[in-house]
Protein backbone atom coordinates (compact mmCIF):
# COMPACT_ATOMS: atom_id res chain seq x y z
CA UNK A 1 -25.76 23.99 32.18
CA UNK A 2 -22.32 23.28 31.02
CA UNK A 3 -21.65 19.37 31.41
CA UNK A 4 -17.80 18.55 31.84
CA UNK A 5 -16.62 14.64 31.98
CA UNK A 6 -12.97 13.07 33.45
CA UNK A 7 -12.50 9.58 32.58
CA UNK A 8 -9.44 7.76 33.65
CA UNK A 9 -8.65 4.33 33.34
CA UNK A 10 -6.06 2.13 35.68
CA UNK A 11 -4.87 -1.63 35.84
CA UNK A 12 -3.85 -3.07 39.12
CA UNK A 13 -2.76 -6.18 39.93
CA UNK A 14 -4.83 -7.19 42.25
CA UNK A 15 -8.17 -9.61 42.66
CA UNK A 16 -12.01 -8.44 41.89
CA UNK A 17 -12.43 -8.84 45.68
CA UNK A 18 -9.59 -7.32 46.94
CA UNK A 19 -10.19 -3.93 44.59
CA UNK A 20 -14.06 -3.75 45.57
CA UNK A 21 -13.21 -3.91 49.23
CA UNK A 22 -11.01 -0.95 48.89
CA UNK A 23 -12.51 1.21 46.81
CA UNK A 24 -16.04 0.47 48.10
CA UNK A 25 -15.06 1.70 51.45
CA UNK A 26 -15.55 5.55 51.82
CA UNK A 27 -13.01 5.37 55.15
CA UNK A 28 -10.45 4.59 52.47
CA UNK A 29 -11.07 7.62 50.23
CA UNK A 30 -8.89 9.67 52.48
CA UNK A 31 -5.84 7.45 51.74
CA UNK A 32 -5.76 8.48 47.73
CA UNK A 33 -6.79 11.99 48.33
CA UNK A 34 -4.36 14.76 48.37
CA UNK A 35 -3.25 15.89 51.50
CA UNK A 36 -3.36 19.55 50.19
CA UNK A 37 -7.10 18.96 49.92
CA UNK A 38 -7.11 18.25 53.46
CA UNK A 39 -9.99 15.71 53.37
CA UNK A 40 -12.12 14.27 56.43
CA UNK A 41 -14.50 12.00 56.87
CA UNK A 42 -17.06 13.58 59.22
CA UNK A 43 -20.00 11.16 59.64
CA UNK A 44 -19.94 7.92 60.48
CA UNK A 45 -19.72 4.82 58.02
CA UNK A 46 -20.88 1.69 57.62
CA UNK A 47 -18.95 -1.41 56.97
CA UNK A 48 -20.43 -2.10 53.99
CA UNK A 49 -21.21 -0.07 51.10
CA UNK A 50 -25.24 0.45 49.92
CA UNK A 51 -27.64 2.05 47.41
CA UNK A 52 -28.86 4.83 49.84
CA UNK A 53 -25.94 5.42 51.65
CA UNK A 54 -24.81 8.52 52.72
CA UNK A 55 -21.15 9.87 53.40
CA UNK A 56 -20.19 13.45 54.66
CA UNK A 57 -16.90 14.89 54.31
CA UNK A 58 -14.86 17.97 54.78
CA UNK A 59 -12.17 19.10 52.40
CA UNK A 60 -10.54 22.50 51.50
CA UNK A 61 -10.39 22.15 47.61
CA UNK A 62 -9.30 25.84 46.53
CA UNK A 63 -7.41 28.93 48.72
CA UNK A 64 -7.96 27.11 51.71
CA UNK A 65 -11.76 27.61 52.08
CA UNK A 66 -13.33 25.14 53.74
CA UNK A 67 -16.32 23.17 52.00
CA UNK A 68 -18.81 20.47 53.41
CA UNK A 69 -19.51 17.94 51.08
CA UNK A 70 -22.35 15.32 51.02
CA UNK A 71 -22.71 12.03 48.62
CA UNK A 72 -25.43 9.13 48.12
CA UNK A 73 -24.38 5.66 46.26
CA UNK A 74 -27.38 5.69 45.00
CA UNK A 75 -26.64 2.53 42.34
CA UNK A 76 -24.34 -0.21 43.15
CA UNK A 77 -24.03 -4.06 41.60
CA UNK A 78 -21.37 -5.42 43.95
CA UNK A 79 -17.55 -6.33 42.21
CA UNK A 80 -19.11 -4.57 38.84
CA UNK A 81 -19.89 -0.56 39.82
CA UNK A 82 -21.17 1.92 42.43
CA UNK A 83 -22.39 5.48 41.51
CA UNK A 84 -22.09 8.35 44.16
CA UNK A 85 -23.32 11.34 43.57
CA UNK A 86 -23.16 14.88 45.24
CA UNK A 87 -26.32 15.95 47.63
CA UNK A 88 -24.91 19.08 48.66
CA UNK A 89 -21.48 20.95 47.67
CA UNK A 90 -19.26 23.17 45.25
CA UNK A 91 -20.49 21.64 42.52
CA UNK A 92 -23.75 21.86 40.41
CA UNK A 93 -23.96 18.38 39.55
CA UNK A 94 -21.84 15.59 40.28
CA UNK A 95 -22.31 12.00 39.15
CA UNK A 96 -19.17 9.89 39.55
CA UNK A 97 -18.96 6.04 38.58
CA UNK A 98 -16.54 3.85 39.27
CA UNK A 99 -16.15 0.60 37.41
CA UNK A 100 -14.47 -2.87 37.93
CA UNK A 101 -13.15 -5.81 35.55
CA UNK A 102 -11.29 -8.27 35.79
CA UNK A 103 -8.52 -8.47 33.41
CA UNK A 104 -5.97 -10.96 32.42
CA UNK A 105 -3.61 -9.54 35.20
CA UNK A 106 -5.83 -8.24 37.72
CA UNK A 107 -8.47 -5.53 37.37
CA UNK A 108 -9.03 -2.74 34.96
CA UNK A 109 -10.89 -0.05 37.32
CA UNK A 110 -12.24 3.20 35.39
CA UNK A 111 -13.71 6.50 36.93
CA UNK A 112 -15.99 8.41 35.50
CA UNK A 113 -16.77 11.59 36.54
CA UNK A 114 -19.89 14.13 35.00
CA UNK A 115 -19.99 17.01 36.68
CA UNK A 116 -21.35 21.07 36.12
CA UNK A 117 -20.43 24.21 37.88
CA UNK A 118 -22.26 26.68 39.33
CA UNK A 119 -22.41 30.51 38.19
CA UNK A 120 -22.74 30.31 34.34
CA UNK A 121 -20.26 32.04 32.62
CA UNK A 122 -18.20 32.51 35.91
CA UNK A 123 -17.81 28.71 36.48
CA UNK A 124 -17.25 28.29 32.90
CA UNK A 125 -14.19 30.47 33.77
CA UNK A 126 -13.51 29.27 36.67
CA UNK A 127 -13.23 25.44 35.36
CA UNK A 128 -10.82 26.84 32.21
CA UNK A 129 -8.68 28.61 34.67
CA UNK A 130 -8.71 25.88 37.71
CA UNK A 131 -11.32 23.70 38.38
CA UNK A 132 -10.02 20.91 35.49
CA UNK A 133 -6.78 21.62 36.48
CA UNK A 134 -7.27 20.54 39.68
CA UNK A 135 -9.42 17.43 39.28
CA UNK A 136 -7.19 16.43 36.96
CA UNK A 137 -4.61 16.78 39.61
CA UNK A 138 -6.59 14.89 41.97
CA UNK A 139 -7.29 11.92 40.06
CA UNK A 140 -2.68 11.57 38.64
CA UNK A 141 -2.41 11.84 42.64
CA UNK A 142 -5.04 9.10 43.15
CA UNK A 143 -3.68 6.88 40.33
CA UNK A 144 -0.19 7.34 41.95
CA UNK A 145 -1.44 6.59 45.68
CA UNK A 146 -3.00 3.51 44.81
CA UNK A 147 -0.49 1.97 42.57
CA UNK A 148 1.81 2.88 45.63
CA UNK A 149 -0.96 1.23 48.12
CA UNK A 150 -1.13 -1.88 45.91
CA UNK A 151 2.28 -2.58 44.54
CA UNK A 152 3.49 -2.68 48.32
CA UNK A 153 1.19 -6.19 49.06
């Protein structure tokens, strides 16, 4: 199994608290995903993240085919980190962290993202022809939605 990683790193100017109680609400993930993706929430959510928890979404990632997608947090040390990682959809394995620090100015928040195709061969093609393309896509568009999101406050 072919192992691929993103890593992207962004500085906003904002407090520790204020960034984990964005980011560590899954009913704001639709905000700083592309509307092309056309992404839904379709379980219900708490009002607090936890280890455990368990979010269910809808999204259309490629030629408009429609995809179910499932995700546990399954680590989490409040204002520091929070793992989710994919239960059931298009991908083989998916193990995405996202990490907070407080910086001189605000915080430094990175992602990263392991993840594997299915298929082989035909996902190796598949991520060479599209797939990093498009996450790569995905995450400019999220660092461009939340600088938006934050610079208005």
């Amino acid at each position: 199994m072919k192992i691929y990683k993103i890593e992207r790193t962004q500085q906003l100017p904002i407090s520790i608290n204020e960034a984990w109680s964005f980011f560590s609400s899954a009913a704001n993930l639709s905000r700083i995903t592309p509307p092309w993706m056309k992404f839904e929430v379709t379980g219900e959510l708490p009002d607090r993240m936890y280890p455990g928890m368990i979010a269910t979404y809808r999204l259309q990632p490629v030629l408009g085919i429609t995809l179910s997608w499932m995700t546990e947090i399954t680590h989490m040390e409040e204002n520091k980190y929070f793992v989710d990682e994919q239960r059931h959809g298009p991908y083989r394995f998916w193990h995405h962290q996202h990490h907070f620090k407080e910086v001189e100015n605000g915080v430094e928040m990175t992602d990263i993202v392991h993840y594997a195709l299915p298929y082989a061969m035909v996902g190796r093609v598949a991520h060479q022809i599209t797939v990093r393309k498009k996450l790569e896509d995905i995450f400019r568009y999220r660092h461009q939605k939340v600088e938006e999101i934050f610079k208005q406050r």
